[in-house]
PDB file of N, CA and C in Angstrom:
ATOM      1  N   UNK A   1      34.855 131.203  63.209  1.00  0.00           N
ATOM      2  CA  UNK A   1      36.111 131.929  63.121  1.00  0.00           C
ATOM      3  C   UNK A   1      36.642 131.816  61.695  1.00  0.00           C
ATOM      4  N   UNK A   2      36.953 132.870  61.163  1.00  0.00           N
ATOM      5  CA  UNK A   2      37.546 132.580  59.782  1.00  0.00           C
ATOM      6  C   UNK A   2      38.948 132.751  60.524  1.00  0.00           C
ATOM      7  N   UNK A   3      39.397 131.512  58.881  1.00  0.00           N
ATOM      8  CA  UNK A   3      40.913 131.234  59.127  1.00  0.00           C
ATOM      9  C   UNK A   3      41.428 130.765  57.858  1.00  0.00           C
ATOM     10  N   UNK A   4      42.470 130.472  57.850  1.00  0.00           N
ATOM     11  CA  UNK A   4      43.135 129.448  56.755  1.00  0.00           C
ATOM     12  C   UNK A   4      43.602 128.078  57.294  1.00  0.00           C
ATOM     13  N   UNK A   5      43.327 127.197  56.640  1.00  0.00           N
ATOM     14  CA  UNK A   5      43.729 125.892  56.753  1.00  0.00           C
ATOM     15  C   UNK A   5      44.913 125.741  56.186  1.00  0.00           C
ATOM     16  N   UNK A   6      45.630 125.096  57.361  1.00  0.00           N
ATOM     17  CA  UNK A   6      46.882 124.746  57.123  1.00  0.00           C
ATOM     18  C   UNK A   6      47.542 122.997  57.408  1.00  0.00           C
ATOM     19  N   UNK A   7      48.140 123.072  56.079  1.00  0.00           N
ATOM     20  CA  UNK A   7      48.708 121.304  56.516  1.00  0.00           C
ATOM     21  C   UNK A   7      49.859 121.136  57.446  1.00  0.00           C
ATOM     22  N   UNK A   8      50.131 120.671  58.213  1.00  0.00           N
ATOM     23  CA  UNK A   8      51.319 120.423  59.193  1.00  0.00           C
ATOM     24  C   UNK A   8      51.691 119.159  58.912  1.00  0.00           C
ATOM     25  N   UNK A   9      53.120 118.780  59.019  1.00  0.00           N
ATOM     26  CA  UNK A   9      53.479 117.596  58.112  1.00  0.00           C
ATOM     27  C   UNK A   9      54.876 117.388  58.960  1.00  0.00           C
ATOM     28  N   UNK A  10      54.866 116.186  59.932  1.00  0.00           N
ATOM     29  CA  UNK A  10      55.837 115.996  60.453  1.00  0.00           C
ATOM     30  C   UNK A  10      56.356 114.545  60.690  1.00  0.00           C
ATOM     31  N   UNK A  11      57.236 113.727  59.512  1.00  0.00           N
ATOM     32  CA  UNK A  11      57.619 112.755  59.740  1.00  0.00           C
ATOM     33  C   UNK A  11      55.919 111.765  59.288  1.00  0.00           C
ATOM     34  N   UNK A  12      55.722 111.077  60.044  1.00  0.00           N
ATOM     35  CA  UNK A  12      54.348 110.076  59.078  1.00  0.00           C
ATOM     36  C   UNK A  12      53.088 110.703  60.168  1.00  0.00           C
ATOM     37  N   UNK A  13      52.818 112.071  60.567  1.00  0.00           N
ATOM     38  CA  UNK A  13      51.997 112.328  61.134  1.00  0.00           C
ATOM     39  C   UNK A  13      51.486 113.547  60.584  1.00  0.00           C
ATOM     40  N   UNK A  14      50.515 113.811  60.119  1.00  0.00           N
ATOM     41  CA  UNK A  14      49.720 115.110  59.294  1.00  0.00           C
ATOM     42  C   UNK A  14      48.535 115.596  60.595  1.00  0.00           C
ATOM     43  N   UNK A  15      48.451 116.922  60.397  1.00  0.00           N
ATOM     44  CA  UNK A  15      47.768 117.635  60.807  1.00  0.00           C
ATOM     45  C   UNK A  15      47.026 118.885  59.865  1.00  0.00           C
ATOM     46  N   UNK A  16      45.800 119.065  60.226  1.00  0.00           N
ATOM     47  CA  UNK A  16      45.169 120.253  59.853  1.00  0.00           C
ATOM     48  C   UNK A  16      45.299 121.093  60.763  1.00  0.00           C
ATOM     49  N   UNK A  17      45.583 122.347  60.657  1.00  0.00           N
ATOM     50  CA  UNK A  17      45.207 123.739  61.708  1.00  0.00           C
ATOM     51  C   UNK A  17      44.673 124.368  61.004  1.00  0.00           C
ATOM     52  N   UNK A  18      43.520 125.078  61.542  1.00  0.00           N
ATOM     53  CA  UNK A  18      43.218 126.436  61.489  1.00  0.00           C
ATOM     54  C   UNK A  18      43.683 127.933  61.946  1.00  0.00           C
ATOM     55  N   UNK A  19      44.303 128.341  61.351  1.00  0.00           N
ATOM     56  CA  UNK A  19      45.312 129.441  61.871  1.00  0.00           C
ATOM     57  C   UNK A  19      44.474 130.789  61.144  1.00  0.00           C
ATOM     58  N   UNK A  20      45.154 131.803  62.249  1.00  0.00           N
ATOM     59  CA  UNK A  20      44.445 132.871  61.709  1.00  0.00           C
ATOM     60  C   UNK A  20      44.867 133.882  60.932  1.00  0.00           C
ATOM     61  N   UNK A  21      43.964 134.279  60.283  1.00  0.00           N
ATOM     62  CA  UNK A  21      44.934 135.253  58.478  1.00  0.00           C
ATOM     63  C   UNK A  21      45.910 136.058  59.229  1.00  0.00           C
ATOM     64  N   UNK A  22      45.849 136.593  60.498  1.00  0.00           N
ATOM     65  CA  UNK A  22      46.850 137.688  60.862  1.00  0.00           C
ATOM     66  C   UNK A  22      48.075 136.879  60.847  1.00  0.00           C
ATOM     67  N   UNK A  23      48.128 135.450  61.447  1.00  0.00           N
ATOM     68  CA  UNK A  23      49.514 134.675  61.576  1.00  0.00           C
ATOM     69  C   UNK A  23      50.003 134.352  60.339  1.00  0.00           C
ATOM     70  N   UNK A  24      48.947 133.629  60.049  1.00  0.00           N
ATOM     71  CA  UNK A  24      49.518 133.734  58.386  1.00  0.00           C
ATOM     72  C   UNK A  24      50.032 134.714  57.428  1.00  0.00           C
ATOM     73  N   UNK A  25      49.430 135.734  57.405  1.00  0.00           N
ATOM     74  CA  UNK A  25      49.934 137.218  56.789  1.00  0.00           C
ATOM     75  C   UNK A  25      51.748 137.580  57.448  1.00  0.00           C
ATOM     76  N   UNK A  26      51.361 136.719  58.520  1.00  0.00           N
ATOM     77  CA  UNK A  26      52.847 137.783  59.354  1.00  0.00           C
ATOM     78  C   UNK A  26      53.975 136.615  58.885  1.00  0.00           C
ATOM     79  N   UNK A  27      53.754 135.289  58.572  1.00  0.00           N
ATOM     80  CA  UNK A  27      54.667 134.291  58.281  1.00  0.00           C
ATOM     81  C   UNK A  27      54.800 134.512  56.789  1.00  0.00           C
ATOM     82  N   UNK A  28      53.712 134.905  56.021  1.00  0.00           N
ATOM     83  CA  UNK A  28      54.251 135.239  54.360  1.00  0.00           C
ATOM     84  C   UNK A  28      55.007 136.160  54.196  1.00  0.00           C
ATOM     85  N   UNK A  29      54.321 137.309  55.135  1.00  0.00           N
ATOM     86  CA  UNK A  29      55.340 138.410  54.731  1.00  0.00           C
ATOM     87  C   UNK A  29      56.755 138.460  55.134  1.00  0.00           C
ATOM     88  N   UNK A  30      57.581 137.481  56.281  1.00  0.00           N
ATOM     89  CA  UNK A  30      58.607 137.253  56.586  1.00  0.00           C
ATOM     90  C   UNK A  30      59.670 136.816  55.276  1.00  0.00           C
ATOM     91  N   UNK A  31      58.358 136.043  54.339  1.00  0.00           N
ATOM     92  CA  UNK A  31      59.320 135.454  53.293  1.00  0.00           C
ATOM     93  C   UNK A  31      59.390 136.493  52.067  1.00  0.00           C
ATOM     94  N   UNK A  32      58.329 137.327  52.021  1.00  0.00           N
ATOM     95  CA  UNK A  32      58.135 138.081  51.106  1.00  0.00           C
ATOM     96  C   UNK A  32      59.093 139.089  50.870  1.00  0.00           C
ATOM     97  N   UNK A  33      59.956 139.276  52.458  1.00  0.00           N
ATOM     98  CA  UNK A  33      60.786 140.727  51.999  1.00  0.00           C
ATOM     99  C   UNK A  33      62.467 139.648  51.763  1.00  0.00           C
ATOM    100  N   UNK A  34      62.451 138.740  51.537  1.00  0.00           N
ATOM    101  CA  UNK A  34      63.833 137.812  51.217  1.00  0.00           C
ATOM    102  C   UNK A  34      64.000 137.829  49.839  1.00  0.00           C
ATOM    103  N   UNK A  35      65.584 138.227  49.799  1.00  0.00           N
ATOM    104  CA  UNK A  35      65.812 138.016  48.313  1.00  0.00           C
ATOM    105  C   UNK A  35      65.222 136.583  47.640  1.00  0.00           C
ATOM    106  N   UNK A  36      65.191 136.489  46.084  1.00  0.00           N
ATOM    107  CA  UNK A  36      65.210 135.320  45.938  1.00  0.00           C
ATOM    108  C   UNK A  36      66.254 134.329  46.214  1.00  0.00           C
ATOM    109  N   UNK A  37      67.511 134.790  46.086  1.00  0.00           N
ATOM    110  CA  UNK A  37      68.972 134.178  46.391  1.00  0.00           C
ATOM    111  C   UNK A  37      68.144 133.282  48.049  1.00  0.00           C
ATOM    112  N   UNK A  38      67.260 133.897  48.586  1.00  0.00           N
ATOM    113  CA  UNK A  38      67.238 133.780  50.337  1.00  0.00           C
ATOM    114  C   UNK A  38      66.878 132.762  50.002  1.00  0.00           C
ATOM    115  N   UNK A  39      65.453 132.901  49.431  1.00  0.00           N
ATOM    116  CA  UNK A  39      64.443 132.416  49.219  1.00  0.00           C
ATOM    117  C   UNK A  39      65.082 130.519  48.911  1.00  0.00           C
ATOM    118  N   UNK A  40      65.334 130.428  47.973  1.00  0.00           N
ATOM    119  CA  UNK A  40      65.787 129.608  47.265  1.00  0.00           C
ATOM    120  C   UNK A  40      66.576 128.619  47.947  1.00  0.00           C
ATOM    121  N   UNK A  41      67.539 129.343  48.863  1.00  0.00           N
ATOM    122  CA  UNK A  41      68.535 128.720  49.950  1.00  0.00           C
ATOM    123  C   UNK A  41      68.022 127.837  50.865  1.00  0.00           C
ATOM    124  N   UNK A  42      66.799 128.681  51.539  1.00  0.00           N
ATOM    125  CA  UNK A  42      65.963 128.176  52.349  1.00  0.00           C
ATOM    126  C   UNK A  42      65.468 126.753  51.848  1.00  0.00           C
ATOM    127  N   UNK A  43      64.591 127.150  50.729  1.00  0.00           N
ATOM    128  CA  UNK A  43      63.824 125.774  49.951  1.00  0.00           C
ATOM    129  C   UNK A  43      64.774 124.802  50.024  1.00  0.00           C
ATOM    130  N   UNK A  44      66.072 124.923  49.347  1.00  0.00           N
ATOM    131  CA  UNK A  44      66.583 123.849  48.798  1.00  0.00           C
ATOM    132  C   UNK A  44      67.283 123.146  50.226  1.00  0.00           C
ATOM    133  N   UNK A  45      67.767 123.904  51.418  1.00  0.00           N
ATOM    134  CA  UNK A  45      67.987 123.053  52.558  1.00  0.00           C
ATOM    135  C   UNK A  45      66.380 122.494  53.344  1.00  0.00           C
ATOM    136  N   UNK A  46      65.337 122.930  53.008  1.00  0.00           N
ATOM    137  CA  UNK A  46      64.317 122.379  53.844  1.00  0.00           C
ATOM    138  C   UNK A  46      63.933 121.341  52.955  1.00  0.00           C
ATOM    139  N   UNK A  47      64.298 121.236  51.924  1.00  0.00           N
ATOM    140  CA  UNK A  47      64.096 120.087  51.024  1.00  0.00           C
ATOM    141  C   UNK A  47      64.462 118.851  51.036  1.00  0.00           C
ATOM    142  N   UNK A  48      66.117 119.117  51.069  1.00  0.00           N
ATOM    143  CA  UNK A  48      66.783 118.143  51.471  1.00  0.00           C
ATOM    144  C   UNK A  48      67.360 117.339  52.905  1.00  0.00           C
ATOM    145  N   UNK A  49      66.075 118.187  53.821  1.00  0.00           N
ATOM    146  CA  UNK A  49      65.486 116.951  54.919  1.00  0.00           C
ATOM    147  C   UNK A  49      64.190 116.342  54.827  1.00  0.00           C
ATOM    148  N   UNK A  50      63.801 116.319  53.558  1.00  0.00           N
ATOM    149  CA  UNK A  50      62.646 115.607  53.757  1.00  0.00           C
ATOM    150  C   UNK A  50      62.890 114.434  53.232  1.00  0.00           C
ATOM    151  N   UNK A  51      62.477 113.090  53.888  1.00  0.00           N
ATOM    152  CA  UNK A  51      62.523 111.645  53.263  1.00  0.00           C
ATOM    153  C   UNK A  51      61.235 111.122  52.828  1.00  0.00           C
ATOM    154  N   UNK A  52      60.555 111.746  53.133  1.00  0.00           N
ATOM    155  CA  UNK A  52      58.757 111.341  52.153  1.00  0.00           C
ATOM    156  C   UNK A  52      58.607 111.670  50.788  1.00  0.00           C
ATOM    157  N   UNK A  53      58.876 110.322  50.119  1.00  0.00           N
ATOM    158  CA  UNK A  53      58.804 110.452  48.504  1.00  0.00           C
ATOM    159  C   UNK A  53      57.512 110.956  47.777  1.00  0.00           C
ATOM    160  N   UNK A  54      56.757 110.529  48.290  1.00  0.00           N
ATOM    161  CA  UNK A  54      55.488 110.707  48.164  1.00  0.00           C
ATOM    162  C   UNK A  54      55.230 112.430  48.309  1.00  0.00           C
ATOM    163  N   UNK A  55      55.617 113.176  48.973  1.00  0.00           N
ATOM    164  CA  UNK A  55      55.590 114.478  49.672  1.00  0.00           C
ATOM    165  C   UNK A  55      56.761 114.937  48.277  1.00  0.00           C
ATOM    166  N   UNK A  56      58.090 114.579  48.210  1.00  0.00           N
ATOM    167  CA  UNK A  56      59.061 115.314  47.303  1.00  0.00           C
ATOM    168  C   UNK A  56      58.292 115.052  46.219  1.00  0.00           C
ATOM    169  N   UNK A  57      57.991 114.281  45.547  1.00  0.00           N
ATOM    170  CA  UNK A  57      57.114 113.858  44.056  1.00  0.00           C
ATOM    171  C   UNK A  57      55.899 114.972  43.765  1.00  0.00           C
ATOM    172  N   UNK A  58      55.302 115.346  44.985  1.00  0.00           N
ATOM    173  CA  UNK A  58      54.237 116.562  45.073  1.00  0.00           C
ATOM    174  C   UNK A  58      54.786 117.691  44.469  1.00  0.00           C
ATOM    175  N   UNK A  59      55.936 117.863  45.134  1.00  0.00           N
ATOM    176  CA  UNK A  59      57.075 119.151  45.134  1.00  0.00           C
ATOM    177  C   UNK A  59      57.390 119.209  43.396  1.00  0.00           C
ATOM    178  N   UNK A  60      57.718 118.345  43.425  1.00  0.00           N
ATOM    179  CA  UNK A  60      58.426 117.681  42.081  1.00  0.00           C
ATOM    180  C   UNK A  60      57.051 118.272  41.157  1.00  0.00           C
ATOM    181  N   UNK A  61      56.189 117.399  40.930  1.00  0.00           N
ATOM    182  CA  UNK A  61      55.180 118.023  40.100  1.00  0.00           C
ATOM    183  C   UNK A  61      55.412 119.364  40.322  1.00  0.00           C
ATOM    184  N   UNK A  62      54.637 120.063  41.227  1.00  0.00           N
ATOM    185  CA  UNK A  62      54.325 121.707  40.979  1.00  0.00           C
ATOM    186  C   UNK A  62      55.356 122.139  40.517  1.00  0.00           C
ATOM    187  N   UNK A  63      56.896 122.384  40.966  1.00  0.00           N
ATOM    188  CA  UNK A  63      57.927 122.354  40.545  1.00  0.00           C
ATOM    189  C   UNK A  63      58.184 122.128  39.011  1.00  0.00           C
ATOM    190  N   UNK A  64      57.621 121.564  38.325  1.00  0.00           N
ATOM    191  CA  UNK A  64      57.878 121.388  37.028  1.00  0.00           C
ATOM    192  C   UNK A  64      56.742 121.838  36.084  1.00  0.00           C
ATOM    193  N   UNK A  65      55.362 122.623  37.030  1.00  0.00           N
ATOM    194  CA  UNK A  65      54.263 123.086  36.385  1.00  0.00           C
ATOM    195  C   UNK A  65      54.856 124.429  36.142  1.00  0.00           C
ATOM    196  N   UNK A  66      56.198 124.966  36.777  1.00  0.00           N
ATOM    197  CA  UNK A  66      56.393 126.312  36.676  1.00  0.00           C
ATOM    198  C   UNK A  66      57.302 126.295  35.923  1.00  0.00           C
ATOM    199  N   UNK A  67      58.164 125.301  35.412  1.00  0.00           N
ATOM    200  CA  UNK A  67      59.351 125.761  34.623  1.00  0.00           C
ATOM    201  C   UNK A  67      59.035 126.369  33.200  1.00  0.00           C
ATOM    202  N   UNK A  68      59.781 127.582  32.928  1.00  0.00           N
ATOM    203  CA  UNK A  68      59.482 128.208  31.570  1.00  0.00           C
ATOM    204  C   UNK A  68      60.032 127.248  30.814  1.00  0.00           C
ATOM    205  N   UNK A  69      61.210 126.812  31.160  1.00  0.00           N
ATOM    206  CA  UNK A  69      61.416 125.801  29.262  1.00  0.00           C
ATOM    207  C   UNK A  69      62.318 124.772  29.930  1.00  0.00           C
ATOM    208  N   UNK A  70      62.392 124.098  29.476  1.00  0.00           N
ATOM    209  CA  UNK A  70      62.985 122.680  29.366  1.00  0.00           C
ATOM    210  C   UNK A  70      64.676 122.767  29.407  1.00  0.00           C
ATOM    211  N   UNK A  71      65.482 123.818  28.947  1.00  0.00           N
ATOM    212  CA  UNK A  71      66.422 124.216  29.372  1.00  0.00           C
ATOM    213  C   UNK A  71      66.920 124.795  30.713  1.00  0.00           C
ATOM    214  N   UNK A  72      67.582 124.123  31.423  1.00  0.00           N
ATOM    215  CA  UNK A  72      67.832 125.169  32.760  1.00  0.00           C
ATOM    216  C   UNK A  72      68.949 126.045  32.389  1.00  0.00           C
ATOM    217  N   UNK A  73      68.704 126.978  32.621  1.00  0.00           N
ATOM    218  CA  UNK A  73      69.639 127.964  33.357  1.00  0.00           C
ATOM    219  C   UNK A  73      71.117 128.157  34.214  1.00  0.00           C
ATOM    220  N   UNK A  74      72.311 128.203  33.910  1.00  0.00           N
ATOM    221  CA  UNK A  74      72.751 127.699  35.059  1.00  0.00           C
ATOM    222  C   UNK A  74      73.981 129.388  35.397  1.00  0.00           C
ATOM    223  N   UNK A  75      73.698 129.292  36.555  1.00  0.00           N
ATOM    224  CA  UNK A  75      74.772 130.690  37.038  1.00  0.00           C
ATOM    225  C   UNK A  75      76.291 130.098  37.193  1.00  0.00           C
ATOM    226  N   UNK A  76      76.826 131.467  36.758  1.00  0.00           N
ATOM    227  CA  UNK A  76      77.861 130.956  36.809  1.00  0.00           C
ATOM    228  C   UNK A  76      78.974 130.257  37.435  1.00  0.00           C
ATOM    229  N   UNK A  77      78.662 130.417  39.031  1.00  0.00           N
ATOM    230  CA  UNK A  77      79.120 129.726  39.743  1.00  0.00           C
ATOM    231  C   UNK A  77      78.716 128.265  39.720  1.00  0.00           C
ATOM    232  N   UNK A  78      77.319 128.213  39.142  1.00  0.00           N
ATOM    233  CA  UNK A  78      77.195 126.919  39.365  1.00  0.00           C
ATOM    234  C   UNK A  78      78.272 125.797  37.957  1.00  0.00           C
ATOM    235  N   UNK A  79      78.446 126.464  36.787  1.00  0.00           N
ATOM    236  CA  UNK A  79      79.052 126.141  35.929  1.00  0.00           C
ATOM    237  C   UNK A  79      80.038 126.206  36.836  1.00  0.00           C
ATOM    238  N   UNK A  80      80.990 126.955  37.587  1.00  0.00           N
ATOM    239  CA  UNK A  80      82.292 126.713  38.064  1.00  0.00           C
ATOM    240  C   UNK A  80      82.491 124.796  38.952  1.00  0.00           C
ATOM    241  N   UNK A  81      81.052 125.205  39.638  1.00  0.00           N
ATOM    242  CA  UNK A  81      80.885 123.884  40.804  1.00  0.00           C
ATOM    243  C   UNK A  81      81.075 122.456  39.833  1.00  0.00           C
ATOM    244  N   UNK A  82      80.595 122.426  38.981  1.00  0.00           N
ATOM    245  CA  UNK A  82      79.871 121.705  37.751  1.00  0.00           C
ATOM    246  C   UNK A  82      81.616 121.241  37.144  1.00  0.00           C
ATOM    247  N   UNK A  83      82.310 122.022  36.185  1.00  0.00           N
ATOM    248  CA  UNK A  83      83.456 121.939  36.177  1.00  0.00           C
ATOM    249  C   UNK A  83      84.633 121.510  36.942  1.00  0.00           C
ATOM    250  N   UNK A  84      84.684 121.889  38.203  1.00  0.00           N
ATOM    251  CA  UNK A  84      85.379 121.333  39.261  1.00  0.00           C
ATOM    252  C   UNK A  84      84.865 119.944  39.630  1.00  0.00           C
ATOM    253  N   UNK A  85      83.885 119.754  39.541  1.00  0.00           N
ATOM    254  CA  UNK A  85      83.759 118.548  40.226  1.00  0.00           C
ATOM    255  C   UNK A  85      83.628 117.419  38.841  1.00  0.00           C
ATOM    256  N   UNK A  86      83.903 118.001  37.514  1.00  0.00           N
ATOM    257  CA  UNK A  86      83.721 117.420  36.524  1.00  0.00           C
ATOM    258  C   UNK A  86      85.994 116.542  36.255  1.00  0.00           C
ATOM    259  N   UNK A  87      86.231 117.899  36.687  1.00  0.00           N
ATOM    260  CA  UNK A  87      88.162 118.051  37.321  1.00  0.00           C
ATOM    261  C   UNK A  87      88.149 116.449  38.532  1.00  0.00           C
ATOM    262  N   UNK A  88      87.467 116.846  39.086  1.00  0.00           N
ATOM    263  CA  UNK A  88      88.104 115.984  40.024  1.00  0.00           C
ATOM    264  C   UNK A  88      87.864 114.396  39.509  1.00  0.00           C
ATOM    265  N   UNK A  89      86.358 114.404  38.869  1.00  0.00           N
ATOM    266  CA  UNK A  89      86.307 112.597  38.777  1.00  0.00           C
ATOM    267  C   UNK A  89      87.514 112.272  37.508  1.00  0.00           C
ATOM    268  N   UNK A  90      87.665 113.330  36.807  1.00  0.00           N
ATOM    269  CA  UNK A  90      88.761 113.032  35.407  1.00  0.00           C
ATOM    270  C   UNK A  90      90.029 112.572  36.301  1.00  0.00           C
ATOM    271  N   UNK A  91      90.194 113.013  37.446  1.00  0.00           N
ATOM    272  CA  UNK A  91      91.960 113.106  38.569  1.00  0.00           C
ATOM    273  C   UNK A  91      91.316 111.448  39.214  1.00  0.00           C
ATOM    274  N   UNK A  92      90.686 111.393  39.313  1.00  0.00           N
ATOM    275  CA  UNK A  92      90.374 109.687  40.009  1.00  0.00           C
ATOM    276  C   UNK A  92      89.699 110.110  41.670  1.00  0.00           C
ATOM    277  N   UNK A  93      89.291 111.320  41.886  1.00  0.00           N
ATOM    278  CA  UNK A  93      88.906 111.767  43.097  1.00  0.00           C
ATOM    279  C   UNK A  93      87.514 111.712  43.663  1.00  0.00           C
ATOM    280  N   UNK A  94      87.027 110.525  43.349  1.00  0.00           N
ATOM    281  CA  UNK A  94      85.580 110.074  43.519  1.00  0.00           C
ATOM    282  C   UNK A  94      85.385 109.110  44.521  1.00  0.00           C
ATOM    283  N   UNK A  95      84.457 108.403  45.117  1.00  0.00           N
ATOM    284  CA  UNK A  95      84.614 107.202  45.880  1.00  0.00           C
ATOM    285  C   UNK A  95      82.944 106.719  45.232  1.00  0.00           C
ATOM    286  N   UNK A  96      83.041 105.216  44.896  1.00  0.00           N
ATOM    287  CA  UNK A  96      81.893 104.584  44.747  1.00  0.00           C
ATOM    288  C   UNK A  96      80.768 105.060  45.881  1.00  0.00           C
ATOM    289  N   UNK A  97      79.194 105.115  45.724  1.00  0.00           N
ATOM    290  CA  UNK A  97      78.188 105.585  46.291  1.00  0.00           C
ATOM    291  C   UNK A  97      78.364 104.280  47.876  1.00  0.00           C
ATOM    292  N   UNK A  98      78.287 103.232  47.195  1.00  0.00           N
ATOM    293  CA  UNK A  98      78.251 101.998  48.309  1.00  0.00           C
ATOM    294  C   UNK A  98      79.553 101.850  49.129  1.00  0.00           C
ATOM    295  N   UNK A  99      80.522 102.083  48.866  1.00  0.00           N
ATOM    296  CA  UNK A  99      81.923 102.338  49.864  1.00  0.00           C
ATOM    297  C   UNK A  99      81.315 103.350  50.147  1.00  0.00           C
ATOM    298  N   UNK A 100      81.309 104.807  50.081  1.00  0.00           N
ATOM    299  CA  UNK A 100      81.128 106.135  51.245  1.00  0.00           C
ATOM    300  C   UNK A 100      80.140 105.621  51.822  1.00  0.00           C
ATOM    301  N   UNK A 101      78.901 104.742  51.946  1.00  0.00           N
ATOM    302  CA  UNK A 101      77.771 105.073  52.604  1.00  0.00           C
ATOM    303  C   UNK A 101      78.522 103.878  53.960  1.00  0.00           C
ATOM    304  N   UNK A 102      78.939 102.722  53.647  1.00  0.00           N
ATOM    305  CA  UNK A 102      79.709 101.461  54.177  1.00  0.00           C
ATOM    306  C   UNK A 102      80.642 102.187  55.094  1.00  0.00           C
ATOM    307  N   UNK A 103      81.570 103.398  54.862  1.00  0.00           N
ATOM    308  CA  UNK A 103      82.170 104.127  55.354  1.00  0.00           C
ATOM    309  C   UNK A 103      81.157 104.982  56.668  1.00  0.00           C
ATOM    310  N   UNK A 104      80.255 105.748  56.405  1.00  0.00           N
ATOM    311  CA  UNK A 104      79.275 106.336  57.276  1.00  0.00           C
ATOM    312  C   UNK A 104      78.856 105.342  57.849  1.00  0.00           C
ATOM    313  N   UNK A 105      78.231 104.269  57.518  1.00  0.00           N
ATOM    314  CA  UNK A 105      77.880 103.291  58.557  1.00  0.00           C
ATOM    315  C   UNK A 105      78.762 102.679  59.940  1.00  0.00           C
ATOM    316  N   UNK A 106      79.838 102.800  58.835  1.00  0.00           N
ATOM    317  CA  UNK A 106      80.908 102.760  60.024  1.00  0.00           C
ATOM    318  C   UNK A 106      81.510 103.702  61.440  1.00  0.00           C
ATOM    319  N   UNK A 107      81.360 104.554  60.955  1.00  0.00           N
ATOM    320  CA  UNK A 107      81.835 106.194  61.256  1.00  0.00           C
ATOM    321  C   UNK A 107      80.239 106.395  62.411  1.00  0.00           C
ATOM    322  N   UNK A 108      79.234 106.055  61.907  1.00  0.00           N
ATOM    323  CA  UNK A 108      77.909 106.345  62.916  1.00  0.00           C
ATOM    324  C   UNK A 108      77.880 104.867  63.989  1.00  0.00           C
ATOM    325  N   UNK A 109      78.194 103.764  63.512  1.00  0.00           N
ATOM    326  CA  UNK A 109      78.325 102.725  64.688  1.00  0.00           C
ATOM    327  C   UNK A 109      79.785 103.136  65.809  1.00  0.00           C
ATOM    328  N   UNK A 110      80.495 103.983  65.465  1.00  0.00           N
ATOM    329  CA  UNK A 110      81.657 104.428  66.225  1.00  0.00           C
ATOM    330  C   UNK A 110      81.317 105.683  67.169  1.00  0.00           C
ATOM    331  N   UNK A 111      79.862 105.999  66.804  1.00  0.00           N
ATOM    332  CA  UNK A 111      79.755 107.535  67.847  1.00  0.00           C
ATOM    333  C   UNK A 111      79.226 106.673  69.089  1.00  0.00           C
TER     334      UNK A 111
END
């Protein structure tokens, strides 16, 4: 049977499938007709559930085999985000990393 090999990657358990070009064709092209704006959205929330360093560091490489230059880019909203939140630590509106997490620990032993 021809197919494409595919990695499946769930938590500390890997799998190979063999899937067939029609499924595959029909799952690329789902992404293919998404803006990049989509595109991008997607990545960056499926990203930031992954806890395998080893797996983000992969990401990370290829990710940095594509960047045109060493300068990023930044839209303008993101300069707005960037600024505001540059506003708030100048106002004293921050909380240390180890209090908020001490805080969640707390807040998740209470559910």
């Amino acid at each position: 049977m021809d197919g494409y090999l595919v990695l499946l990657k769930s938590g500390d358990n890997n799998a190979v499938c063999l899937t067939s070009p029609a499924f595959f064709c029909t799952f690329v092209e789902t992404y293919r007709f998404m803006s990049t704006l989509e595109l991008k959205t997607i990545l960056i929330q499926r990203i930031a559930e992954i806890d395998d360093k080893p797996f983000l560091e992969a990401i990370k490489i290829l990710l940095d085999t594509k960047v045109e230059s060493a300068t990023m880019q930044l839209s303008d909203k993101m300069v707005q985000q960037i600024l505001a939140s540059k506003k708030e630590a100048e106002e004293g509106l921050v909380v240390e990393n180890a209090l908020l997490e001490e805080e969640i620990e707390k807040w998740l032993k209470e559910k």
